[in-house]
PDB file of N, CA and C in Angstrom:
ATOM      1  N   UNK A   1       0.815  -1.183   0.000  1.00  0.00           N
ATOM      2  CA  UNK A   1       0.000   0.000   0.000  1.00  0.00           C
ATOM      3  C   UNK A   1       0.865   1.256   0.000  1.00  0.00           C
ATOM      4  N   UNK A   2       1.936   1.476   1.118  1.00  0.00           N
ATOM      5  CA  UNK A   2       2.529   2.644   1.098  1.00  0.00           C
ATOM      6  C   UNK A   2       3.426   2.227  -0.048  1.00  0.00           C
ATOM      7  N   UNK A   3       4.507   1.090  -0.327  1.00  0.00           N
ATOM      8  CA  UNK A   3       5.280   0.787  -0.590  1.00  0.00           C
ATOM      9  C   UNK A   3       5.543   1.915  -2.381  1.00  0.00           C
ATOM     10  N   UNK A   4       4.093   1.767  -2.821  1.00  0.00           N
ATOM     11  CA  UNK A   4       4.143   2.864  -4.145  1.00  0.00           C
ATOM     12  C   UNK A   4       4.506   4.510  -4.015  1.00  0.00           C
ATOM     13  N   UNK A   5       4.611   4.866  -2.740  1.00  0.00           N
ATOM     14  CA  UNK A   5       4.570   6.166  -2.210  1.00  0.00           C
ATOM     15  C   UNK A   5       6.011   6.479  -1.827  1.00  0.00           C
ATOM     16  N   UNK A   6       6.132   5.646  -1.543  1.00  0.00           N
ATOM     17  CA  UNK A   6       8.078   5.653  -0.710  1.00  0.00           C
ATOM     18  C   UNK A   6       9.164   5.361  -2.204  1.00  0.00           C
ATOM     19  N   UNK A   7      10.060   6.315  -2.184  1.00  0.00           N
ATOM     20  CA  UNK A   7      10.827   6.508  -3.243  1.00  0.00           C
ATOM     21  C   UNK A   7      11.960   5.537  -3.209  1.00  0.00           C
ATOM     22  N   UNK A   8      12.727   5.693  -1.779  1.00  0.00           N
ATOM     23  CA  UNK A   8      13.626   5.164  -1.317  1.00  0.00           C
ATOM     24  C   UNK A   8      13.932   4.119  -0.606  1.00  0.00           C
ATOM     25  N   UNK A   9      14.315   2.915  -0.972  1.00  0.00           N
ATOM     26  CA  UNK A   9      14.703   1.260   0.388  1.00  0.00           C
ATOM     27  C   UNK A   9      16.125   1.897   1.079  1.00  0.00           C
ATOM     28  N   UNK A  10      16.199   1.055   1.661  1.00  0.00           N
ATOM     29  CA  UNK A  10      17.420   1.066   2.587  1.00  0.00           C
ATOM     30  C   UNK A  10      18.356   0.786   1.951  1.00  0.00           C
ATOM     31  N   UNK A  11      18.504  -0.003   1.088  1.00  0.00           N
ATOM     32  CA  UNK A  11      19.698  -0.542  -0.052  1.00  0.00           C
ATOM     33  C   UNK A  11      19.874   0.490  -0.494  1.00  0.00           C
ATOM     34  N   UNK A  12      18.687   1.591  -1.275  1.00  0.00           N
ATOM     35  CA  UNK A  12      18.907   3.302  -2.179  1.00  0.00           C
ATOM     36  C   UNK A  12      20.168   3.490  -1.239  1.00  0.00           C
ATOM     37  N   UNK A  13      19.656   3.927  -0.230  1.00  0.00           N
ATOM     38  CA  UNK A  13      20.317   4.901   0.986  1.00  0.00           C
ATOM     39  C   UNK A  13      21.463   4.201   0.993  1.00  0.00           C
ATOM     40  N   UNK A  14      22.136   3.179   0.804  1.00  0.00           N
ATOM     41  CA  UNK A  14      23.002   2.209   1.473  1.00  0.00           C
ATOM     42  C   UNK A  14      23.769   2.335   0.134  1.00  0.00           C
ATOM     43  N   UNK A  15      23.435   2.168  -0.861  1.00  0.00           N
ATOM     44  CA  UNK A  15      24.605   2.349  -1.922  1.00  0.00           C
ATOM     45  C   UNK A  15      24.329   3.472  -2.808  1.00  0.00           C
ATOM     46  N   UNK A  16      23.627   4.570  -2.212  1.00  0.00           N
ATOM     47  CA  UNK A  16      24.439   6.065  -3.154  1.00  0.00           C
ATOM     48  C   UNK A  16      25.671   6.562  -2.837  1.00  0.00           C
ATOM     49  N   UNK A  17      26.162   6.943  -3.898  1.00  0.00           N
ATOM     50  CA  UNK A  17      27.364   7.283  -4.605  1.00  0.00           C
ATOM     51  C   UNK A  17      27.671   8.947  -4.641  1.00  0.00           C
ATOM     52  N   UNK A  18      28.394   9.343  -3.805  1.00  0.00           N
ATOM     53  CA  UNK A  18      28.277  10.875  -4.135  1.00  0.00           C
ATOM     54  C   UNK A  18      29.276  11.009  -4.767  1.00  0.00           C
ATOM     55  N   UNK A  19      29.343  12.241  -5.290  1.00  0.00           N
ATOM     56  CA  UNK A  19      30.847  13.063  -5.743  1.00  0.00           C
ATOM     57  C   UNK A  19      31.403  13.426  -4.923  1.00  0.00           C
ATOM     58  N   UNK A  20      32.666  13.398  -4.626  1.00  0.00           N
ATOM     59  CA  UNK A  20      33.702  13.725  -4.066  1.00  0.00           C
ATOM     60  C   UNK A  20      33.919  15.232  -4.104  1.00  0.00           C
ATOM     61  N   UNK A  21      33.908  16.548  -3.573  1.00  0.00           N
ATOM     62  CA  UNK A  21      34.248  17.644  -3.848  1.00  0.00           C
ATOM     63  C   UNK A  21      35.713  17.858  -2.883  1.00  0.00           C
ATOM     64  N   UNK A  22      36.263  18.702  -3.304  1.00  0.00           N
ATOM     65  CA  UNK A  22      37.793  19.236  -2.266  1.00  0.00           C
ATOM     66  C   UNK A  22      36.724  19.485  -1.391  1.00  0.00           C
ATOM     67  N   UNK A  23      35.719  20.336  -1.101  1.00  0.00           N
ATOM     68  CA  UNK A  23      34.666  21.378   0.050  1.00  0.00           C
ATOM     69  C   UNK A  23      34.041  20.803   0.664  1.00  0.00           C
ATOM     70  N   UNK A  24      33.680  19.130  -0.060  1.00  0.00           N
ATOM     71  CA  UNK A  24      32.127  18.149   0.565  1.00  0.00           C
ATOM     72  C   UNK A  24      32.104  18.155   2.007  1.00  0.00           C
ATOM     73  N   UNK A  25      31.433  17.263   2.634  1.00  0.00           N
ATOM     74  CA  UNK A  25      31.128  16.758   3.680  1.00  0.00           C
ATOM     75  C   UNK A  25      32.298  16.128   3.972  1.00  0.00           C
ATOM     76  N   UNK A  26      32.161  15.986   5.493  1.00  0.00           N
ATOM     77  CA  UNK A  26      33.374  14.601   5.893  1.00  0.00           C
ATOM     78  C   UNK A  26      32.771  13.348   5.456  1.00  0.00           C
ATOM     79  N   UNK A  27      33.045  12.264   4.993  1.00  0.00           N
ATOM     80  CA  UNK A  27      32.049  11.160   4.449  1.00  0.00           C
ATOM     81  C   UNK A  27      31.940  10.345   5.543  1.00  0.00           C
ATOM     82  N   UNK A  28      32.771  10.244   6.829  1.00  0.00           N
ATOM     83  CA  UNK A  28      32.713   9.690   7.397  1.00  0.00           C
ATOM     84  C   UNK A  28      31.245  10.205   8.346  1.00  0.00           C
ATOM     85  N   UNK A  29      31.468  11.525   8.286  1.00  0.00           N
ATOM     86  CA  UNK A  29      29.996  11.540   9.193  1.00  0.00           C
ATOM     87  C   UNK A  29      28.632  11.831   8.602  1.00  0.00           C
ATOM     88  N   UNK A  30      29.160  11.608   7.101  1.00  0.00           N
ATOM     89  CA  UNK A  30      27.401  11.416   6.393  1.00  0.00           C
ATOM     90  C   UNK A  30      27.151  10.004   5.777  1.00  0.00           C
ATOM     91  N   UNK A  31      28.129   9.346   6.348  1.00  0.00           N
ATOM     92  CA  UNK A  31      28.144   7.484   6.139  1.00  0.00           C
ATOM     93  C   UNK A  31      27.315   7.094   7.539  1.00  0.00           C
ATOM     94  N   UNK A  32      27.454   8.281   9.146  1.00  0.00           N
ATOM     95  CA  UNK A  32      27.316   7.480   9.853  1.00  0.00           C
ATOM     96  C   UNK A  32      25.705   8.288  10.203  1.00  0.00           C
ATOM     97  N   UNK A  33      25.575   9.216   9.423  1.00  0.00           N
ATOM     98  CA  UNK A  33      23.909   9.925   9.371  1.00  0.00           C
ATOM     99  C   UNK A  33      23.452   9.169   8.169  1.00  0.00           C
ATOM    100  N   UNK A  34      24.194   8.133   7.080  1.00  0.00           N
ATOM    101  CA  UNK A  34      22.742   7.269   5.876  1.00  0.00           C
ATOM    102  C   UNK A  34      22.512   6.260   7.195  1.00  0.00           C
ATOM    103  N   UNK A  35      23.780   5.796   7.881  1.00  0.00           N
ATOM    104  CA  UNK A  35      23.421   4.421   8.807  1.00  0.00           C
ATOM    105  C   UNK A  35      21.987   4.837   9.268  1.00  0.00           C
ATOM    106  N   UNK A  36      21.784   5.891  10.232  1.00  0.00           N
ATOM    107  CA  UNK A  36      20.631   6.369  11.018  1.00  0.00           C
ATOM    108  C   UNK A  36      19.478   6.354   9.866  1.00  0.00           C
ATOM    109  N   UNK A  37      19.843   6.872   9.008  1.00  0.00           N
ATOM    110  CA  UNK A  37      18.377   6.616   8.000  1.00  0.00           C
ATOM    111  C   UNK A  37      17.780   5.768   7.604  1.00  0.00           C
ATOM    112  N   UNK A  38      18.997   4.631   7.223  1.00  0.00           N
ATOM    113  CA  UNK A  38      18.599   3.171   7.148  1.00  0.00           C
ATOM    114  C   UNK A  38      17.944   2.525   7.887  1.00  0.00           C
ATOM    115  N   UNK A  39      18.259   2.931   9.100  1.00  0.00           N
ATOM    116  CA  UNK A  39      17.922   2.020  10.400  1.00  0.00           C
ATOM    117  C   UNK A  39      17.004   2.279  10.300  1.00  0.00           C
ATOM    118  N   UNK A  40      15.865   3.808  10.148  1.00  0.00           N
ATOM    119  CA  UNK A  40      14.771   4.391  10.549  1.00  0.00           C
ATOM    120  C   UNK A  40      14.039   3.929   9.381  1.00  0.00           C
ATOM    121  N   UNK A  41      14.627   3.695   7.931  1.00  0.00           N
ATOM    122  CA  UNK A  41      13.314   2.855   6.880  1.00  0.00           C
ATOM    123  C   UNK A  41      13.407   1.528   7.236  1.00  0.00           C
ATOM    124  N   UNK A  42      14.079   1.043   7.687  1.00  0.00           N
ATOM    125  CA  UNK A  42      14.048  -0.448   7.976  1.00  0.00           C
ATOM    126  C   UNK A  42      13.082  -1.041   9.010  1.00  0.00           C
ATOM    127  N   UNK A  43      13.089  -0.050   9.878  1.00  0.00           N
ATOM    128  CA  UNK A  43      12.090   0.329  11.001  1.00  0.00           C
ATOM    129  C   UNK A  43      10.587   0.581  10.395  1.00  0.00           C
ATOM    130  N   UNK A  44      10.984   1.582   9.701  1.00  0.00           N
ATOM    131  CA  UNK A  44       9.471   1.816   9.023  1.00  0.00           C
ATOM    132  C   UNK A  44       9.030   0.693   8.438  1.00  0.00           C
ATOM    133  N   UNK A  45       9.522   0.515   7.521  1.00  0.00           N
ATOM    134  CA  UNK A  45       9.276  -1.037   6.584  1.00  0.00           C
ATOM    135  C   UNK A  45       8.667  -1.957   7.548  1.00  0.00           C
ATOM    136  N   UNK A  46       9.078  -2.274   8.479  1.00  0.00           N
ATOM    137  CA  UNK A  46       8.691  -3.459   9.603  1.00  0.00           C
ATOM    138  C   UNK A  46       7.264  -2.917  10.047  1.00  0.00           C
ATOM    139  N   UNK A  47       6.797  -1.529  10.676  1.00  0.00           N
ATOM    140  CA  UNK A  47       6.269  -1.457  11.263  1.00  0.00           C
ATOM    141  C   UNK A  47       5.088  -1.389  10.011  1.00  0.00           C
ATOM    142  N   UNK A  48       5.095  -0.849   8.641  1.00  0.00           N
ATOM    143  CA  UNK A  48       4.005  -1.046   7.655  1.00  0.00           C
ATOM    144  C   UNK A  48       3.806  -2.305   7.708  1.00  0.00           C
ATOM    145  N   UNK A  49       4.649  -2.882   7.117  1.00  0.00           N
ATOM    146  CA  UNK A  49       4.449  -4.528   6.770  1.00  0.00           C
ATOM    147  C   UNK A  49       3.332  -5.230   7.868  1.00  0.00           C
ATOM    148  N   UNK A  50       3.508  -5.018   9.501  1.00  0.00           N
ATOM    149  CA  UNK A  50       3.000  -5.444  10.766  1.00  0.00           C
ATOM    150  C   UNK A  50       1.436  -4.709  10.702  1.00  0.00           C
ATOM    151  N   UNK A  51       1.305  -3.408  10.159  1.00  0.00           N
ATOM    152  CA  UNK A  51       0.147  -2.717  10.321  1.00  0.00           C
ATOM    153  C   UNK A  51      -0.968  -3.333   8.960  1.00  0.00           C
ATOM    154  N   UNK A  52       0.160  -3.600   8.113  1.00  0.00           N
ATOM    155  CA  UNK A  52      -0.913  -4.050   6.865  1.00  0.00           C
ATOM    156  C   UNK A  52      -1.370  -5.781   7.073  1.00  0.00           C
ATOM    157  N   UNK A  53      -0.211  -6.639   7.967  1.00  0.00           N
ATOM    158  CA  UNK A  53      -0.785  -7.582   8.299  1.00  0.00           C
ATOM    159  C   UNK A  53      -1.715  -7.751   9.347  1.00  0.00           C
ATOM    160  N   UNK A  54      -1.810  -6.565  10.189  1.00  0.00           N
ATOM    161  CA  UNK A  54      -3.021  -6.419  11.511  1.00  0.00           C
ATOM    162  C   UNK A  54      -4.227  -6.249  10.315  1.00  0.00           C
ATOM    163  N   UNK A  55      -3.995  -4.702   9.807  1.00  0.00           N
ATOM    164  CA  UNK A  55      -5.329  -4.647   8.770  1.00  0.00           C
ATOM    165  C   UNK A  55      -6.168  -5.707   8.615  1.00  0.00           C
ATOM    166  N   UNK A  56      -5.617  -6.416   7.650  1.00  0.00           N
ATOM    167  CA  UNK A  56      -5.633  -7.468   7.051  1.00  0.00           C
ATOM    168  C   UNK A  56      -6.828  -8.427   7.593  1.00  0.00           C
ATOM    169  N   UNK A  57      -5.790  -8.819   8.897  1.00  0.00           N
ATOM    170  CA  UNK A  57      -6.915  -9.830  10.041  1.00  0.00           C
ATOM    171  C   UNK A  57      -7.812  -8.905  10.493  1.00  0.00           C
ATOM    172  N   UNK A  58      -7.934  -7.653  10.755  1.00  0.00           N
ATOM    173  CA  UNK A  58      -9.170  -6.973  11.248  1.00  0.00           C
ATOM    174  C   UNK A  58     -10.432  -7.094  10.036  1.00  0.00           C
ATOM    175  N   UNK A  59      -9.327  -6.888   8.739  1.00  0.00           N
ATOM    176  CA  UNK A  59     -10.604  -7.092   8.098  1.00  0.00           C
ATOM    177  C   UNK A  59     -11.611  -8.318   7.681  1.00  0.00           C
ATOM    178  N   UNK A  60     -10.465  -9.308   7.583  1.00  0.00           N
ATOM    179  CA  UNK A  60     -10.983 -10.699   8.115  1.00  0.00           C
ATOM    180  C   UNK A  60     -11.954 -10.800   9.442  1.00  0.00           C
ATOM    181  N   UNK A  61     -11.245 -10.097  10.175  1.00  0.00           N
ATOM    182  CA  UNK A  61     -12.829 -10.384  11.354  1.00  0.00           C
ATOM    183  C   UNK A  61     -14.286  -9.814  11.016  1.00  0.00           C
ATOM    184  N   UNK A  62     -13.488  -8.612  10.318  1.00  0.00           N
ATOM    185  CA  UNK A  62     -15.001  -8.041  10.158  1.00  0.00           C
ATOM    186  C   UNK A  62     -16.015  -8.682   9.391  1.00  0.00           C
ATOM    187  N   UNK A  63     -15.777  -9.397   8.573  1.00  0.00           N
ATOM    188  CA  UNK A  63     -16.288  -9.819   7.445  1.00  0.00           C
ATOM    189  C   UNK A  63     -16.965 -11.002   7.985  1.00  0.00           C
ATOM    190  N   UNK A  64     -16.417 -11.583   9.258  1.00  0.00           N
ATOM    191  CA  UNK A  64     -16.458 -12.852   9.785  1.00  0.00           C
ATOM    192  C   UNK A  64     -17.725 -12.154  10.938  1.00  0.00           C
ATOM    193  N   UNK A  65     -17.876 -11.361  11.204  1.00  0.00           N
ATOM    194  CA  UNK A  65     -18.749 -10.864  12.048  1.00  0.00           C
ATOM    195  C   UNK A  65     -19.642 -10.595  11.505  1.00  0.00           C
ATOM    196  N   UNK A  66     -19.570  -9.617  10.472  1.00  0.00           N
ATOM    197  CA  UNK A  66     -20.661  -9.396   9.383  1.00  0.00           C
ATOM    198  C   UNK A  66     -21.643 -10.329   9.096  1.00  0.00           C
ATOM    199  N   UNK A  67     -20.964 -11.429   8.658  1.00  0.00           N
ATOM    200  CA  UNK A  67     -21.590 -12.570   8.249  1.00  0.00           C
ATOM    201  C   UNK A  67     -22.539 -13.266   9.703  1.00  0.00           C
ATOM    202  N   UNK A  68     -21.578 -12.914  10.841  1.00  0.00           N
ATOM    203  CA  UNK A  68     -22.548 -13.719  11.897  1.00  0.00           C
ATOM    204  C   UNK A  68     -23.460 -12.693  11.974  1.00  0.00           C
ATOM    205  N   UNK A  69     -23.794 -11.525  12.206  1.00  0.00           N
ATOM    206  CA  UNK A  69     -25.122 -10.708  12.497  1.00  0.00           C
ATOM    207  C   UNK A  69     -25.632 -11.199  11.493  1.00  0.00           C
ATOM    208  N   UNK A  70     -25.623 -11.430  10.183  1.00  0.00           N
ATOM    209  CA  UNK A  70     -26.506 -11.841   9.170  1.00  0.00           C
ATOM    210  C   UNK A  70     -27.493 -12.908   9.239  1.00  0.00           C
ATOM    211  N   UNK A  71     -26.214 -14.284   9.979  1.00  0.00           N
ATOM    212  CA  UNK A  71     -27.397 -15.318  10.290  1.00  0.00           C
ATOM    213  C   UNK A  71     -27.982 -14.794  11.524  1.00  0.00           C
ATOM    214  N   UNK A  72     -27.402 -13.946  12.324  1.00  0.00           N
ATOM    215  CA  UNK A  72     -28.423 -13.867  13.643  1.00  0.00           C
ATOM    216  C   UNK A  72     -29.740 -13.336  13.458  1.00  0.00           C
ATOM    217  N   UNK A  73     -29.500 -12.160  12.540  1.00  0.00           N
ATOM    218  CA  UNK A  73     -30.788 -11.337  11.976  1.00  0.00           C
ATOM    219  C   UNK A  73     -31.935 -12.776  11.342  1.00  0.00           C
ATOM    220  N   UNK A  74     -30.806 -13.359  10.713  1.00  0.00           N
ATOM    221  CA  UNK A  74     -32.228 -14.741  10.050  1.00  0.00           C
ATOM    222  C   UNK A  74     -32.783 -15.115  10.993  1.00  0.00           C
ATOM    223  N   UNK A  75     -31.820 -15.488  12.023  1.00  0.00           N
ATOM    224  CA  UNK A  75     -32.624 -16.621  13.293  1.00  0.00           C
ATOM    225  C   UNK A  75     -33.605 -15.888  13.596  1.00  0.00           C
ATOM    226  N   UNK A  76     -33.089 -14.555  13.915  1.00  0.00           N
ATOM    227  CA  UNK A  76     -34.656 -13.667  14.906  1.00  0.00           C
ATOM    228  C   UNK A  76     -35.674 -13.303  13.575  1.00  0.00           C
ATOM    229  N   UNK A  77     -35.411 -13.026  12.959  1.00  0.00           N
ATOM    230  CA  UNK A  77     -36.714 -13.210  11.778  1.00  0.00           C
ATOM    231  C   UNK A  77     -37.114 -14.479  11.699  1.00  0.00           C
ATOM    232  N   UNK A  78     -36.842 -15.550  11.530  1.00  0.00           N
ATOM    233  CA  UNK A  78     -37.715 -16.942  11.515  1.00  0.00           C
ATOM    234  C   UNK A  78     -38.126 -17.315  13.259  1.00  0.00           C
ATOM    235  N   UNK A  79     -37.964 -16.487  14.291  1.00  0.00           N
ATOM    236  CA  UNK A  79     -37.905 -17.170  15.599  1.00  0.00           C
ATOM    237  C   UNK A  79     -39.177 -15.841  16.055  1.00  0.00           C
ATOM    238  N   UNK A  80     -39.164 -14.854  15.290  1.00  0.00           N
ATOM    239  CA  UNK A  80     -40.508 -13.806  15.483  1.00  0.00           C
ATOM    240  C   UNK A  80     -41.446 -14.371  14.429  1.00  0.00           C
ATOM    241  N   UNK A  81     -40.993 -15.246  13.535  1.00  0.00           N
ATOM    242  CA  UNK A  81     -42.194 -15.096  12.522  1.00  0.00           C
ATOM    243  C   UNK A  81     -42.867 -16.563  13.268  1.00  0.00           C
ATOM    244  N   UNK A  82     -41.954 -17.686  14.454  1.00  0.00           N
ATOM    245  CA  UNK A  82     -42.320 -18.426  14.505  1.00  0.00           C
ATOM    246  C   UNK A  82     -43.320 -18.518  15.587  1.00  0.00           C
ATOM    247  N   UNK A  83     -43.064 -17.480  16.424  1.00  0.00           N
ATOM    248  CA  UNK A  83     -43.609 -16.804  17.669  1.00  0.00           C
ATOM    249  C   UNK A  83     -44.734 -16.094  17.528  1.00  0.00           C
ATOM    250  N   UNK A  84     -45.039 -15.619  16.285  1.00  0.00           N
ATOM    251  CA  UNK A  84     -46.734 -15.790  16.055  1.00  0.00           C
ATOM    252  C   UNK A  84     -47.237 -16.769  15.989  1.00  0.00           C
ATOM    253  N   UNK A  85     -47.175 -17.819  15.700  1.00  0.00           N
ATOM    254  CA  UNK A  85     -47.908 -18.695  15.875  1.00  0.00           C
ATOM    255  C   UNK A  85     -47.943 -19.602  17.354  1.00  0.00           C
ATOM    256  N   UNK A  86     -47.198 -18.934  18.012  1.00  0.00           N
ATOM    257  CA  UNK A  86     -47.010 -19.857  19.480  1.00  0.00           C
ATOM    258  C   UNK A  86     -48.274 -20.615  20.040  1.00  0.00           C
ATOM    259  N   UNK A  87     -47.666 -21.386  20.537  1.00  0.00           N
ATOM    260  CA  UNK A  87     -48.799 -22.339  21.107  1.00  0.00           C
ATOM    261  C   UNK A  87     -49.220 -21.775  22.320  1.00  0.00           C
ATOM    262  N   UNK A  88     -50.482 -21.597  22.758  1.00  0.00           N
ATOM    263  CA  UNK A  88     -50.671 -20.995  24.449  1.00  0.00           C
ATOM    264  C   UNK A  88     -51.322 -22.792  25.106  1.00  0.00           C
ATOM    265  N   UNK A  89     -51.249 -22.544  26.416  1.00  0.00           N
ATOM    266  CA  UNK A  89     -51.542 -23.636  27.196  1.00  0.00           C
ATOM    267  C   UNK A  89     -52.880 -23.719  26.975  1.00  0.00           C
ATOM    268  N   UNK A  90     -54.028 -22.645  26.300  1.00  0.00           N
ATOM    269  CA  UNK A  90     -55.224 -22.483  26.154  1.00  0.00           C
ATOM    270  C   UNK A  90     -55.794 -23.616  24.844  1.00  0.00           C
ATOM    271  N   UNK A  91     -54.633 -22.927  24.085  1.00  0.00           N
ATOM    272  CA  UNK A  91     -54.520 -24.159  22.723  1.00  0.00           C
ATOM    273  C   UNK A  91     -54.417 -25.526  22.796  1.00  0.00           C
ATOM    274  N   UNK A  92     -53.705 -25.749  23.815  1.00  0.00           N
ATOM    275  CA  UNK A  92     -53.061 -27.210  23.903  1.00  0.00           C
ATOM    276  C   UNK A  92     -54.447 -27.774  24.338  1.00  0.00           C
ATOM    277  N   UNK A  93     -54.970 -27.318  25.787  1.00  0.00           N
ATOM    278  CA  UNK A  93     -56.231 -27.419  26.025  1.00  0.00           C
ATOM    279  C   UNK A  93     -57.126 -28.046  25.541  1.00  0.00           C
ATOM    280  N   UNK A  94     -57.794 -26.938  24.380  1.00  0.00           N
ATOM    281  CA  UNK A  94     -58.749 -27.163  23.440  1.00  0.00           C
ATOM    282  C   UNK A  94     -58.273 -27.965  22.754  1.00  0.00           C
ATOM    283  N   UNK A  95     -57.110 -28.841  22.249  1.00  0.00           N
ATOM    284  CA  UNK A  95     -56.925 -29.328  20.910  1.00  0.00           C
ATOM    285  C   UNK A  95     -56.976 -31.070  21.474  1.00  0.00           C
ATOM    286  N   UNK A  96     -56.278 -30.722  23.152  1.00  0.00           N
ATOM    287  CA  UNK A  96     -56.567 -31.946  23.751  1.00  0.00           C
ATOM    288  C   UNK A  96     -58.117 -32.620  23.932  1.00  0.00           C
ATOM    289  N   UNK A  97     -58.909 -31.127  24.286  1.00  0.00           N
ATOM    290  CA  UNK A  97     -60.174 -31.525  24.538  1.00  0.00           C
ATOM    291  C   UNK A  97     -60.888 -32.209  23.175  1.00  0.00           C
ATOM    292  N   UNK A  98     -60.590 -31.997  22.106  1.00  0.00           N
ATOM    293  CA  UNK A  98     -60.976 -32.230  21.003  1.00  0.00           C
ATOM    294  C   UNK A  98     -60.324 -33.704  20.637  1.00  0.00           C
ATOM    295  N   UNK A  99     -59.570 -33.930  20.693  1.00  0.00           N
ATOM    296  CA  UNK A  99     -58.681 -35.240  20.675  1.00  0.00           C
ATOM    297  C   UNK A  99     -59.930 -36.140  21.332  1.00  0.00           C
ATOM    298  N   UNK A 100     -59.991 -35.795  22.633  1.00  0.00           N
ATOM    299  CA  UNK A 100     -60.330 -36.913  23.474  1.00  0.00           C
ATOM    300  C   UNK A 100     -62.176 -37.080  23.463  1.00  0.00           C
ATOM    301  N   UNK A 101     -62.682 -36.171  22.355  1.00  0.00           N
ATOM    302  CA  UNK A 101     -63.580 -36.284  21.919  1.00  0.00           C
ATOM    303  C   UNK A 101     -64.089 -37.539  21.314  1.00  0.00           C
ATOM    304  N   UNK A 102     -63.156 -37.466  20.181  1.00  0.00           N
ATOM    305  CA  UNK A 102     -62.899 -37.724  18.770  1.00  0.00           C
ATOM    306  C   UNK A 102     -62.470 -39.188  19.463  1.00  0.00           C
ATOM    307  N   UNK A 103     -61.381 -40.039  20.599  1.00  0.00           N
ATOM    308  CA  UNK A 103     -61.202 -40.744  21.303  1.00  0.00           C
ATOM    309  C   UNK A 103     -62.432 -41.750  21.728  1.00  0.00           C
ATOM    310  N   UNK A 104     -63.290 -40.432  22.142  1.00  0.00           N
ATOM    311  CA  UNK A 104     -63.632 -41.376  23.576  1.00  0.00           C
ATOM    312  C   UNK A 104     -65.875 -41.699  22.859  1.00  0.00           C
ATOM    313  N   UNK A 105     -65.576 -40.907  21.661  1.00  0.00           N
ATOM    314  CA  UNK A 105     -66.819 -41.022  21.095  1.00  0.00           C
ATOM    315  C   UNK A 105     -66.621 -42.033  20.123  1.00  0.00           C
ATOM    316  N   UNK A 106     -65.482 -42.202  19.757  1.00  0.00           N
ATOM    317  CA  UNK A 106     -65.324 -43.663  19.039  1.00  0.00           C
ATOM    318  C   UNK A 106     -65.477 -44.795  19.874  1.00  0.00           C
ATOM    319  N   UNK A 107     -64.769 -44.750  21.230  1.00  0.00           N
ATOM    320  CA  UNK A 107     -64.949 -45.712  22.091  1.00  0.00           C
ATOM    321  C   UNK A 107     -66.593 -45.926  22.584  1.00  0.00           C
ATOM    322  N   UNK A 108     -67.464 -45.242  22.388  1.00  0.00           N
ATOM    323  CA  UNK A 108     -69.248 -45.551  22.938  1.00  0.00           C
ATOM    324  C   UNK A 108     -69.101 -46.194  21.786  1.00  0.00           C
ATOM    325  N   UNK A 109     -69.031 -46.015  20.195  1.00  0.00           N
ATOM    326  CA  UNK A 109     -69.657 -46.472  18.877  1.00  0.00           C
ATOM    327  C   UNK A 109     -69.928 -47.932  19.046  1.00  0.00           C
TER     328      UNK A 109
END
């Protein structure tokens, strides 16, 4: 992701080549300020790489969660649609009383 944004690796930094001037820098102490730079993309590098693999699994969870509210939403839609029709003890009742109708009027025949 960042990796298109960033110009420079640690290798860039690690093998540029300057010109030599009589006036330049001491090279010794802008050899030991690329070290520090290196260290600090190398650093960086690690810590993208770690953030894009967290991403990654977060977004994996999400998706994994997503999906569970989805069936949960089903369950409670088929578990309200099933709950209209609930049985009351009033029902059972009557359906028994009717049973043992139907039972016990066959049994006089």
């Amino acid at each position: 992701m960042y990796q298109n944004k960033i110009a420079l690796t640690p290798q860039d930094i690690l093998e540029k080549e300057f010109k030599i001037d009589t006036r330049g820098y001491r090279l010794k102490e802008v050899d030991q300020y690329l070290d520090v730079i290196i260290g600090d993309y190398e650093q960086f590098a690690k810590i993208i790489r770690a953030q894009e693999k967290e991403k990654e699994e977060l977004l994996n969870e999400i998706m994994s969660l997503k999906q569970e509210i989805r069936n949960l939403k089903t369950s409670i839609d088929i578990a309200k649609a099933s709950s209209d029709k609930e049985v009351t003890n009033l029902d059972i009742l009557k359906r028994l009383s009717q049973l043992e109708k139907i039972v016990y009027d066959k049994d006089d025949e």
